[in-house]
Every structure is written in C-alpha cells, then in structure tokens.
Protein backbone atom coordinates (compact mmCIF):
# COMPACT_ATOMS: atom_id res chain seq x y z
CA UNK A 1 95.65 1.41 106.81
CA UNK A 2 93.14 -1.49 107.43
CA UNK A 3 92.92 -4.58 110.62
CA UNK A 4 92.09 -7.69 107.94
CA UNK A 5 89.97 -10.06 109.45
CA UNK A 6 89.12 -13.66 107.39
CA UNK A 7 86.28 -14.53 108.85
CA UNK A 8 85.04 -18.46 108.57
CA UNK A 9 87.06 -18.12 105.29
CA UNK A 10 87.24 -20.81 102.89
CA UNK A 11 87.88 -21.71 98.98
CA UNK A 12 87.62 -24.25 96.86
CA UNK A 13 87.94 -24.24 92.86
CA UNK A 14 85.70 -27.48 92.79
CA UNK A 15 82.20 -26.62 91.87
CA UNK A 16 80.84 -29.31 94.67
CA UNK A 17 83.94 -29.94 97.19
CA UNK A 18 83.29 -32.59 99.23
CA UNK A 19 86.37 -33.16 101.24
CA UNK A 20 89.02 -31.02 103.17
CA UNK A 21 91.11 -31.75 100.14
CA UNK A 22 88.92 -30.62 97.68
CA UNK A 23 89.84 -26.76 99.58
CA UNK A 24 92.79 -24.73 98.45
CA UNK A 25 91.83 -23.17 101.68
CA UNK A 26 90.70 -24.80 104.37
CA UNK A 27 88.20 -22.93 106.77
CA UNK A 28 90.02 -20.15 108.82
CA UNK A 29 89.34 -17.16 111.28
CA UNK A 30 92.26 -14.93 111.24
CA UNK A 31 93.44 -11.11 111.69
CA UNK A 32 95.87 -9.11 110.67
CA UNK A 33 96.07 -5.98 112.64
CA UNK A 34 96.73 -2.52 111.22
CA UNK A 35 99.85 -1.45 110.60
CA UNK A 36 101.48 -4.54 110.94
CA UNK A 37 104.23 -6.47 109.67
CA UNK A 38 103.26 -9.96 108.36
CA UNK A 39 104.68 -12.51 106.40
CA UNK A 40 102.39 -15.48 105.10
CA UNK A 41 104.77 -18.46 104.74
CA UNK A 42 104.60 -22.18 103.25
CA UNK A 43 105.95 -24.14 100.67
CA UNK A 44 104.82 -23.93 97.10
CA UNK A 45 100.52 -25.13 96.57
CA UNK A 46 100.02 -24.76 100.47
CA UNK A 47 97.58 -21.91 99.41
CA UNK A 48 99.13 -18.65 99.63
CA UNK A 49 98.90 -17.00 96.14
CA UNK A 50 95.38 -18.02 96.83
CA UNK A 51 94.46 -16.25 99.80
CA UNK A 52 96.95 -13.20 98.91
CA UNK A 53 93.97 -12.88 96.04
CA UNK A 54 90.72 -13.68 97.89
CA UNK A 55 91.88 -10.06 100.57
CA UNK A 56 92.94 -8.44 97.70
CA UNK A 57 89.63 -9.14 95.48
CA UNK A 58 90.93 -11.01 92.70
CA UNK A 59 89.52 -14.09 93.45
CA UNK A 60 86.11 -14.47 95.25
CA UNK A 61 85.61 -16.73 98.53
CA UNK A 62 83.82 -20.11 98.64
CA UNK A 63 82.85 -19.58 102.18
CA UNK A 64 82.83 -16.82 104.70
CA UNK A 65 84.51 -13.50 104.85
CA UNK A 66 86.92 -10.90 104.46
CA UNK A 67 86.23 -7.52 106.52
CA UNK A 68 88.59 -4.39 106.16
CA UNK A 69 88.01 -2.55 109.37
CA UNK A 70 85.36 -4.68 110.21
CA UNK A 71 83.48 -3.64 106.83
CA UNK A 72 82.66 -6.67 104.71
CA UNK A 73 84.61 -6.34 101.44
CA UNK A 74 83.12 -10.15 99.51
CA UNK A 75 81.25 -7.98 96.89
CA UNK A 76 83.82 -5.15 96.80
CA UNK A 77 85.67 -4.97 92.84
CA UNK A 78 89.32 -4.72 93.92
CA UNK A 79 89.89 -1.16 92.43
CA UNK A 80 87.54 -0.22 95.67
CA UNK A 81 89.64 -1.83 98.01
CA UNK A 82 92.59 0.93 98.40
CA UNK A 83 94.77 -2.47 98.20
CA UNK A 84 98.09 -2.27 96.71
CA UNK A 85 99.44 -5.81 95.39
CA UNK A 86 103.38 -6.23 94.16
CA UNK A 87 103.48 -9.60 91.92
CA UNK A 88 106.04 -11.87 92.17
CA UNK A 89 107.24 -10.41 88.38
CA UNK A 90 107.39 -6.32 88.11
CA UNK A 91 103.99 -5.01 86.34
CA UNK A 92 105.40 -1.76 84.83
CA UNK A 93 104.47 0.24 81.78
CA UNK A 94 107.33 -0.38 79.42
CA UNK A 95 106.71 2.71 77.17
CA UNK A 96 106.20 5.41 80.04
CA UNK A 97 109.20 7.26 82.46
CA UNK A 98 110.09 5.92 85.50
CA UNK A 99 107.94 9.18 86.65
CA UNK A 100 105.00 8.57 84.99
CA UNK A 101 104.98 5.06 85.95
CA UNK A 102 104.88 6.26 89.65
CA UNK A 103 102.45 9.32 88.85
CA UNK A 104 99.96 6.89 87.07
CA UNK A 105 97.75 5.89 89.90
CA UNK A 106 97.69 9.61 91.05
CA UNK A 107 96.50 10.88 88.00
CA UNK A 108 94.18 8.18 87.60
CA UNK A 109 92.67 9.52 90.38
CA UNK A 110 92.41 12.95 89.25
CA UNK A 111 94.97 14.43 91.68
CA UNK A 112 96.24 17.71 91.19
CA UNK A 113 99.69 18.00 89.26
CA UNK A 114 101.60 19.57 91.57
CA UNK A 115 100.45 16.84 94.58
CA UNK A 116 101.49 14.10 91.98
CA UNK A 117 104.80 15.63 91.47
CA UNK A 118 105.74 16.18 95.34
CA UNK A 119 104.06 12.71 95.85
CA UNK A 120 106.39 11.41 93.45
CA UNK A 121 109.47 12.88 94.44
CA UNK A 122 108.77 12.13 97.92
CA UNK A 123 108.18 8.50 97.29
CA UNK A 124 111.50 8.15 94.54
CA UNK A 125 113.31 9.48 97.23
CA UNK A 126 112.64 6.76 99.62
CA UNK A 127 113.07 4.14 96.90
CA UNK A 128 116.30 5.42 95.66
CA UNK A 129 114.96 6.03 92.30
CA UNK A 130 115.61 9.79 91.81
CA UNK A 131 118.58 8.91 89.19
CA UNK A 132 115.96 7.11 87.12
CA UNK A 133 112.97 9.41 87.04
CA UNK A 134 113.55 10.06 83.18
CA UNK A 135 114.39 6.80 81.72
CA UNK A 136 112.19 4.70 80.13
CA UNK A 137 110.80 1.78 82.38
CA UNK A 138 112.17 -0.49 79.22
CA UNK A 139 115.83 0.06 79.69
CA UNK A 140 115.51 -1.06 83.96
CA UNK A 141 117.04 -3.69 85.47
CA UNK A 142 114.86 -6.33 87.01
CA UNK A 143 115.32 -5.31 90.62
CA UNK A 144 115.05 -1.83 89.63
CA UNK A 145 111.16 -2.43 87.78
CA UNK A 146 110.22 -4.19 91.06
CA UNK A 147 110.83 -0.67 92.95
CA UNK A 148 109.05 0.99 90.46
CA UNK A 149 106.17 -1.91 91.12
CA UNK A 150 106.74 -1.00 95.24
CA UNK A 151 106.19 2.79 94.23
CA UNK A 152 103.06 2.98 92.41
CA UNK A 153 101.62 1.22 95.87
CA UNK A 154 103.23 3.87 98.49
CA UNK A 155 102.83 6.66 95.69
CA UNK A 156 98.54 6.81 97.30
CA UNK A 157 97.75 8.45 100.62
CA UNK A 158 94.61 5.99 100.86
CA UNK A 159 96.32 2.69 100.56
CA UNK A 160 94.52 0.20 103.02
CA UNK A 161 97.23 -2.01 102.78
CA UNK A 162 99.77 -3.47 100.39
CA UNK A 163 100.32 -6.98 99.59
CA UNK A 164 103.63 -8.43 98.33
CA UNK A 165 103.42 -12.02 96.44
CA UNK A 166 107.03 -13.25 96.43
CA UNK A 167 108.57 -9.94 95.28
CA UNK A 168 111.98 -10.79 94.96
CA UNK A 169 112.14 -14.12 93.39
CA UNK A 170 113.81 -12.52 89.90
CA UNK A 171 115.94 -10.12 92.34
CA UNK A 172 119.78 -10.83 92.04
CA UNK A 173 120.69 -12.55 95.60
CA UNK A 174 123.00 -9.83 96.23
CA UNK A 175 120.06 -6.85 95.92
CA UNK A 176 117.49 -9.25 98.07
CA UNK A 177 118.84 -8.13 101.32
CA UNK A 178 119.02 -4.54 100.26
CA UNK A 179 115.65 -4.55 99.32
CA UNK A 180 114.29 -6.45 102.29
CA UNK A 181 116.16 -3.78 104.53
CA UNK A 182 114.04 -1.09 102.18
CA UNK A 183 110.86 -2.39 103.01
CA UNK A 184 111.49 -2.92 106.58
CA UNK A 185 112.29 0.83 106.28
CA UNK A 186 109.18 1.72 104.31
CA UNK A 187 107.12 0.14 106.93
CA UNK A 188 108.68 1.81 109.73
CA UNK A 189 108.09 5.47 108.22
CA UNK A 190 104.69 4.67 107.01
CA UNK A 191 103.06 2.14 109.42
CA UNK A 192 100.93 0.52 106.73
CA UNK A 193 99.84 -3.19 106.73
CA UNK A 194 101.54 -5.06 105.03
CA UNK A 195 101.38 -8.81 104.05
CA UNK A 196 104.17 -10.27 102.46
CA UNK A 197 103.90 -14.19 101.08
CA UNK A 198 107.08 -16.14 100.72
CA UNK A 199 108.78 -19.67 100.53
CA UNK A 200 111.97 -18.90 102.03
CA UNK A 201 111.82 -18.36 105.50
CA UNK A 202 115.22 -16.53 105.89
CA UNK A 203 112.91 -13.60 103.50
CA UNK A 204 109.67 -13.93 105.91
CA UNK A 205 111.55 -13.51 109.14
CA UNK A 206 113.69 -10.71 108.43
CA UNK A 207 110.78 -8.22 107.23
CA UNK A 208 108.09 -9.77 109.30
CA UNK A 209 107.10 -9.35 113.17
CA UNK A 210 105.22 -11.95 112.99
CA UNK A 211 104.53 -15.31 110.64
CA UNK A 212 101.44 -17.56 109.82
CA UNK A 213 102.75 -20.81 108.24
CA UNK A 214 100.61 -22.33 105.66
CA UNK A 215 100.50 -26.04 104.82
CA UNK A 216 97.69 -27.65 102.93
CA UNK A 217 95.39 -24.90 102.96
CA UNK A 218 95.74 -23.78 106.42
CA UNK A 219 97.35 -21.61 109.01
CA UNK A 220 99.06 -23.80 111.31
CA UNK A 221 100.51 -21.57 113.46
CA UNK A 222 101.10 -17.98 113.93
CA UNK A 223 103.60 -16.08 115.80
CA UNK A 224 107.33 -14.90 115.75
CA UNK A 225 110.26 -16.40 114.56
CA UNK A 226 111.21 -16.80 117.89
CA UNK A 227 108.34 -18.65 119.06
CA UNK A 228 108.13 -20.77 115.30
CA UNK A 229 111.64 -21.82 115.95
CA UNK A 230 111.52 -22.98 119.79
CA UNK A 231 107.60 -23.89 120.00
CA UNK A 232 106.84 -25.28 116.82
CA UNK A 233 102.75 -26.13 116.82
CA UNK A 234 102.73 -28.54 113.71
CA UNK A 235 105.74 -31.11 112.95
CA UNK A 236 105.56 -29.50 109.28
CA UNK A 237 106.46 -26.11 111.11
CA UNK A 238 109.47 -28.06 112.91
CA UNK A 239 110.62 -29.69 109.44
CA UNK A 240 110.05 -26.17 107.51
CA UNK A 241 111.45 -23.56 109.82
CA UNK A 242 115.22 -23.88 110.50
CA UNK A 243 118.28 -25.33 108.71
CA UNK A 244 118.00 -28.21 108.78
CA UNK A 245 114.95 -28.47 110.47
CA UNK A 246 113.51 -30.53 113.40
CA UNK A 247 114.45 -34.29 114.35
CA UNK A 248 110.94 -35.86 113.85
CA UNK A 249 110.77 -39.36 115.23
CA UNK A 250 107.76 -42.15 115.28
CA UNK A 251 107.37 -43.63 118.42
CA UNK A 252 104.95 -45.87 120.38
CA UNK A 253 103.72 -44.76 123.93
CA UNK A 254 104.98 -46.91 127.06
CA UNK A 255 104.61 -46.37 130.75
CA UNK A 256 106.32 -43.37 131.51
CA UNK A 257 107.02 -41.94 128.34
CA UNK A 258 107.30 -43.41 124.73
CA UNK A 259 109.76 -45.74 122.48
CA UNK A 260 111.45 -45.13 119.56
CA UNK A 261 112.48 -48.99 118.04
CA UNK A 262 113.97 -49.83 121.44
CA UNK A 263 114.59 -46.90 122.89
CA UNK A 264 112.99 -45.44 125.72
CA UNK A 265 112.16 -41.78 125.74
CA UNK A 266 111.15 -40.32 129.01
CA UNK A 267 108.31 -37.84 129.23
CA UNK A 268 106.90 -35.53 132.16
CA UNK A 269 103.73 -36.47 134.38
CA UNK A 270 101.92 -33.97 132.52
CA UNK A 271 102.53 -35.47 128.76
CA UNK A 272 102.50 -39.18 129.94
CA UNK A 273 98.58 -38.03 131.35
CA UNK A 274 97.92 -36.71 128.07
CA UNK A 275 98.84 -39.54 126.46
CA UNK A 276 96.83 -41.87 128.79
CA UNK A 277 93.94 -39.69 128.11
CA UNK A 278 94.43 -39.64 124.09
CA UNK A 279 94.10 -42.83 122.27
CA UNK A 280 95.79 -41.90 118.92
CA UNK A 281 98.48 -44.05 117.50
CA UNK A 282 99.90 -41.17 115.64
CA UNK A 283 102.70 -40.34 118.47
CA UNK A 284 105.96 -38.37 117.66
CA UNK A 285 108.44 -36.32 119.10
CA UNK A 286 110.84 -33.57 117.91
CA UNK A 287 113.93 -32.09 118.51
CA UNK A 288 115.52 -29.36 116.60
CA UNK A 289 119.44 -30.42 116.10
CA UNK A 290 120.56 -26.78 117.58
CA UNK A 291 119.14 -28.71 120.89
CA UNK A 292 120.83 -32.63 120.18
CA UNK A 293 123.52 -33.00 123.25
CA UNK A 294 126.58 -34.88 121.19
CA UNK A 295 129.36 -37.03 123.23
CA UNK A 296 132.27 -38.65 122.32
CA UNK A 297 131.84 -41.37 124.95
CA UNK A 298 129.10 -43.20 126.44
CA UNK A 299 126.80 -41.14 129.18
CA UNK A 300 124.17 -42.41 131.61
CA UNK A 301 120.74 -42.05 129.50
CA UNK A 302 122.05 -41.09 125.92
CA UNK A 303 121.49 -43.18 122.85
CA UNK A 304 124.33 -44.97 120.83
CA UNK A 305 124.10 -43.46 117.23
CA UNK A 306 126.16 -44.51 114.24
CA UNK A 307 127.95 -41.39 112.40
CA UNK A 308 127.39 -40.71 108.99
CA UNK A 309 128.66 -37.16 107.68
CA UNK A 310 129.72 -34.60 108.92
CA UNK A 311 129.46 -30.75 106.46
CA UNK A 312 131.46 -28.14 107.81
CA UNK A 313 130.37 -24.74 107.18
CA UNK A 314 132.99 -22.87 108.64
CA UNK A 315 131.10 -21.07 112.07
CA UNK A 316 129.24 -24.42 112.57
CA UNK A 317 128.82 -27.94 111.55
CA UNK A 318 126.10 -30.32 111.05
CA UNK A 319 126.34 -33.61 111.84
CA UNK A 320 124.63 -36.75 110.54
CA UNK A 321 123.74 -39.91 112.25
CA UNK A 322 121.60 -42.93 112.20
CA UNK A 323 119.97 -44.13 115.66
CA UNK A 324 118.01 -47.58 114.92
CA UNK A 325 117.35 -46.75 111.34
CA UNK A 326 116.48 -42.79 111.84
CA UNK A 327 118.31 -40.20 110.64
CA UNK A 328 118.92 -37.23 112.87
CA UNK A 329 121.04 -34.32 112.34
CA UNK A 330 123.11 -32.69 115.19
CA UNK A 331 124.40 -28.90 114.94
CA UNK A 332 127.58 -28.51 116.65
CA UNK A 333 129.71 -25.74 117.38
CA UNK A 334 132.99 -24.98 115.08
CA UNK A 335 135.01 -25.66 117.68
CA UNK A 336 133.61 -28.24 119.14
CA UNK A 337 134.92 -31.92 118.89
CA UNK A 338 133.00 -34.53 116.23
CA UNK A 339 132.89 -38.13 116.82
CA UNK A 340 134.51 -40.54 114.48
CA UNK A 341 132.56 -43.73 113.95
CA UNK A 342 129.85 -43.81 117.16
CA UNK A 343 128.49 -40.30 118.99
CA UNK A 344 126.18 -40.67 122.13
CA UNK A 345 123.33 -38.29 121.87
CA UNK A 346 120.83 -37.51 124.51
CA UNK A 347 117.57 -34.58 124.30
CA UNK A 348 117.61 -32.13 126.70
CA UNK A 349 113.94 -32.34 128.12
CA UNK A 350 112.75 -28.56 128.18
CA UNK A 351 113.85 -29.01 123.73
CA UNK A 352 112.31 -32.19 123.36
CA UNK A 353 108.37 -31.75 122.28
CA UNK A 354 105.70 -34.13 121.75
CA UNK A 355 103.52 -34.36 118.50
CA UNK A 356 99.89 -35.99 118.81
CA UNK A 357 98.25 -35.87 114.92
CA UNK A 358 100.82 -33.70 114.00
CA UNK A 359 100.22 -30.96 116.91
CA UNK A 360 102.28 -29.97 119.31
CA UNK A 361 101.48 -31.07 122.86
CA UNK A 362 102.54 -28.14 125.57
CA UNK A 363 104.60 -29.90 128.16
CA UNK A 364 102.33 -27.84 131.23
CA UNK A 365 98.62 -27.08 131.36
CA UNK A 366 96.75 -24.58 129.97
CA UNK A 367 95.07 -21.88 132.70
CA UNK A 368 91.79 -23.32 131.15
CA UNK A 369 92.99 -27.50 132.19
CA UNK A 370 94.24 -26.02 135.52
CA UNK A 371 90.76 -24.73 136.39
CA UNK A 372 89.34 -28.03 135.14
CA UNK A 373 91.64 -29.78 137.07
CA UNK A 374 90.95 -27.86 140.18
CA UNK A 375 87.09 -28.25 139.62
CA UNK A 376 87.50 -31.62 139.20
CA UNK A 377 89.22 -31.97 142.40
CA UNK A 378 86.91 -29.83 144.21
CA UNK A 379 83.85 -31.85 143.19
CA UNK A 380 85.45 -35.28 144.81
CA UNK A 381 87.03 -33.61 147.68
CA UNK A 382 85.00 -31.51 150.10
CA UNK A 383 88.31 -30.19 151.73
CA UNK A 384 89.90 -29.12 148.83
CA UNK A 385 86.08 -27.10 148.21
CA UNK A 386 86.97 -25.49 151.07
CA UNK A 387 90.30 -24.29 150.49
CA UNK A 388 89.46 -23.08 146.88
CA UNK A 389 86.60 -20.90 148.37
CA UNK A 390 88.57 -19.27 150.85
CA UNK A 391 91.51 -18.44 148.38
C-alpha cells in the first residue's frame, strides 16, 4: 500500500505549451492517502485517463512529480511500481485457464508453486471465480474477464496500489452493482489504495469515500459525496453531480444582494462584502432543485415562474419552469401537489450559494479572514487592542 502524492504535477502533449489550454493537466498538488478509497471523476477529455497513466508510469509528466511514499517514482518503468491497473476493456490471456491467468504475475515473479496455488485459491474465492478455474479465459463472459482482470492485481502481496480506469463500462447494468458491492468488499478486507476513474457519478460515489472532480485538466474539488452534493466548489461540480443538477443563474450585483433580469436576490452581509470587495462581472448563483421551495399560490418574496413539464418518476417528480427566460428545475415530492400553469418558487437561503469565476463563495468567513478582520480592527481601534490582548 502507498500515500500518492502529485506534486506541482502537470502535462501537456504539446512540445512548447503555451497556454493553460495547451495542458491535459493543469498544474496540481494532490494526495491520496494509503489505503484509501478514491474515485477520480469528470466527464469524458477532462483529463483522467491521463493522470490514471502519469501515477501508474505509462505516460511521463511534463512538470513536477509523483512520489509513492514520499519516494519520487518520474524515472521509475511501471513494472517497478508494484501498481496494478484494470482497463476499461478486460486484458486477459485468451489461450490460458482462468488459473493460470491469475497465477501469471506470481510466477512471473518466481514464486513458489504451492504460494501461487493458495494465492490463487484465496483470491478466486473472493472473486467468486472458483467454478471457472479450469475454463479457458476464451469461453468468459465479459463481466466475468473483468474479474479475472481484478484478480491478477489482488493475486500480489506487494501491490502499492491498484488503479481502475472505467472498469465496468462493457459490464451488463444488472452485474455493475454486484461488482461495485465486490470491490467495496475487496477494499474493506485488504485496505489497499485504490483509485477508481469514472464518468458516472452514481459508480464513483458508491465505491468511493471520497471524490476529486476533474474538469479541464484540473481537480476542482475534493471531498465526499455529501459535501460535493450540498457545497459544491465549482458551478461545473453543481451542474455534474446530482440528477438533474444545480439551478445556475447569471446575475448582476445590486445593493444588498444581486439581480437576476428583474429579480432581486437577497444575499447575507458577509457575501454582499465580498462582492463589494471583488470587481468581477462573472456573478452567479446556484441552487440545487432538491432545495427549490414550490407554491401553488403567490407568497411574500417568491418569484412568479411559468410551468413547463412536469416527468413523474414514480417516488419523485421533477418539475420544469421558466422564470424570465431561465430554465430551472424543481424536485418535488410524489405526493406532493404540482402547479398547473404558474408555480411561485422562492430559495431557501442556507441552499442558495454564490459563484464568483465559477467558485463557490462560502456564505461565513474563513478562521484565516476572521483573524484579518480582527487585526484589522485592532490596528484602527485602540480599545478593541485591548480587549483582544486580554482574551
């Protein structure tokens, strides 16, 4: 098992990149701790396949780092790395038994027979694969070969950590949760690192403890599925995570909050400061629709919205509407009553967040701002001096 640290890390297949766009990956510093559970999620060209190869040694870094342990592996030939790597299509040997598919990287090693077999056994076992130890790798079925593929990773005792790039896109959707489940269970027993890279978020959160979410070469946030679903950092993490995903609305700032068309959103003290204090015309906010309060009837401070479709989907349904040109999309209950022609919507203020460049802006101040702010203070007020030095 291995703590994975990208250090300053950074690609580009341009000979001469010149721009952040010339990067597949965009400079980064990030760790993955040993014997976690990660999942490294974005949509298709964000970068993932990419850096999946770069830890793995495949493919060799523009700029900076990767350290295994806090041992710098750039120059490291991947069969060095004790890295295991599953491929989005299995990689088995047609021609050879189920068993010697699974013994191969043992006895390429030169480990004793009898290991190989317990190893074997022991690791079919887990898999389910006993049944299949003496057929031909030829005659599998596709989720079966990518078990196989998962075996001859967990088959070594000195695996640093295994990597899984998209693993069950050619799985039957009936066997993905099954094998999910297996993998969750694999990590469990054997606490190895794992990284697993995905598109489909349903996939990332339910093996993963936690989730970096790639988009245009970089990780733009890291964390739970918990905290990726309420706290979104990055609008593209509101608009990716979720189904559907975040309300994202343009607005212009105003005194006291901001406008959307002409609506007025409200804001705290603390974002309206922030705002006074950041001059960028790229302003938004965000709501998911879990969060959109939906009336039948007109309610102090809620916005007049014209109702477009509604899908039923049996335990909820998601409602459509247009405020002032916008779409937005509402999530209601099953039970719950849906508006004919006109709803009245208002945003609960602790769901609604604020987007400045595309980041999220934290609706309190950091412990770092509070000191500032109490410095800052201090330095124009030689009462409040004294009550900070006493406390």
């Amino acid at each position: 098992m291995a703590e994975i640290h990208l250090k300053s890390l950074a690609h580009s297949y341009s000979p001469a990149p010149q721009s952040p766009s010339d990067y597949a990956i965009r400079e980064m510093d990030h760790v993955w701790h040993q014997g976690g559970a990660y999942a490294l999620l974005g949509p298709s060209g964000c970068g993932k396949s990419t850096l999946l190869n770069i830890i793995s040694g495949l493919l060799s870094p523009s700029e900076g780092d990767v350290l295994f342990d806090g041992q710098r592996v750039n120059d490291i030939p991947p069969e060095e790395r004790n890295i295991a790597q599953v491929f989005q299509f299995p990689v088995v040997y047609d021609s050879m038994t189920v068993f010697d598919n699974l013994a191969f990287p043992l006895r390429n090693m030169k480990v004793d027979e009898g290991k190989v077999r317990a190893k074997v056994l022991e690791i079919a076992e887990i898999l389910e694969l006993q049944e299949l130890l003496d057929r031909k790798a030829k005659g599998l079925t596709a989720d079966e070969k990518q078990k196989v593929s998962m075996g001859r990773g967990l088959v070594r005792d000195d695996v640093s950590a295994i990597l899984f790039d998209e693993p069950l896109t050619v799985i039957d959707p009936h066997l993905k949760w099954k094998l999910r489940r297996k993998l969750k269970q694999i990590h469990e027993q054997f606490n190895l690192t794992m990284v697993y890279v995905t598109h489909d978020q349903l996939e990332a959160a339910t093996f993963a403890d936690k989730i970096a979410v790639m988009y245009g070469g970089q990780i733009v946030q890291f964390g739970t599925p918990r905290e990726l679903f309420e706290e979104p950092n990055h609008t593209f993490v509101g608009y990716f995570i979720g189904s559907p995903g975040m309300n994202i609305l343009e607005v212009t700032r105003v005194e006291g909050g901001v406008m959307f068309k002409d609506q007025f959103i409200p804001l705290s003290d603390h974002l309206c400061q922030f705002l006074n204090q950041n001059p960028s015309a790229n302003v938004k906010v965000g709501i998911r629709p879990e969060f959109v309060h939906v009336c039948d009837e007109a309610i102090k401070g809620a916005y007049s919205c014209d109702v477009r479709h509604v899908e039923d989907l049996g335990t909820y349904k998601i409602l459509t509407m247009e405020l002032e040109g916008q779409i937005l999309k509402a999530r209601l209950d099953e039970d719950q009553a849906v508006p004919e022609n006109t709803a009245w919507i208002s945003f609960p203020s602790q769901w609604l967040k604020l987007y400045v460049d595309e980041y999220l802006v934290p609706d309190e101040p950091s412990a770092d701002q509070d000191a500032a702010d109490s410095q800052d203070r201090s330095d124009s007020d030689p009462s409040q001096t004294t009550e900070v030095r006493q406390a």
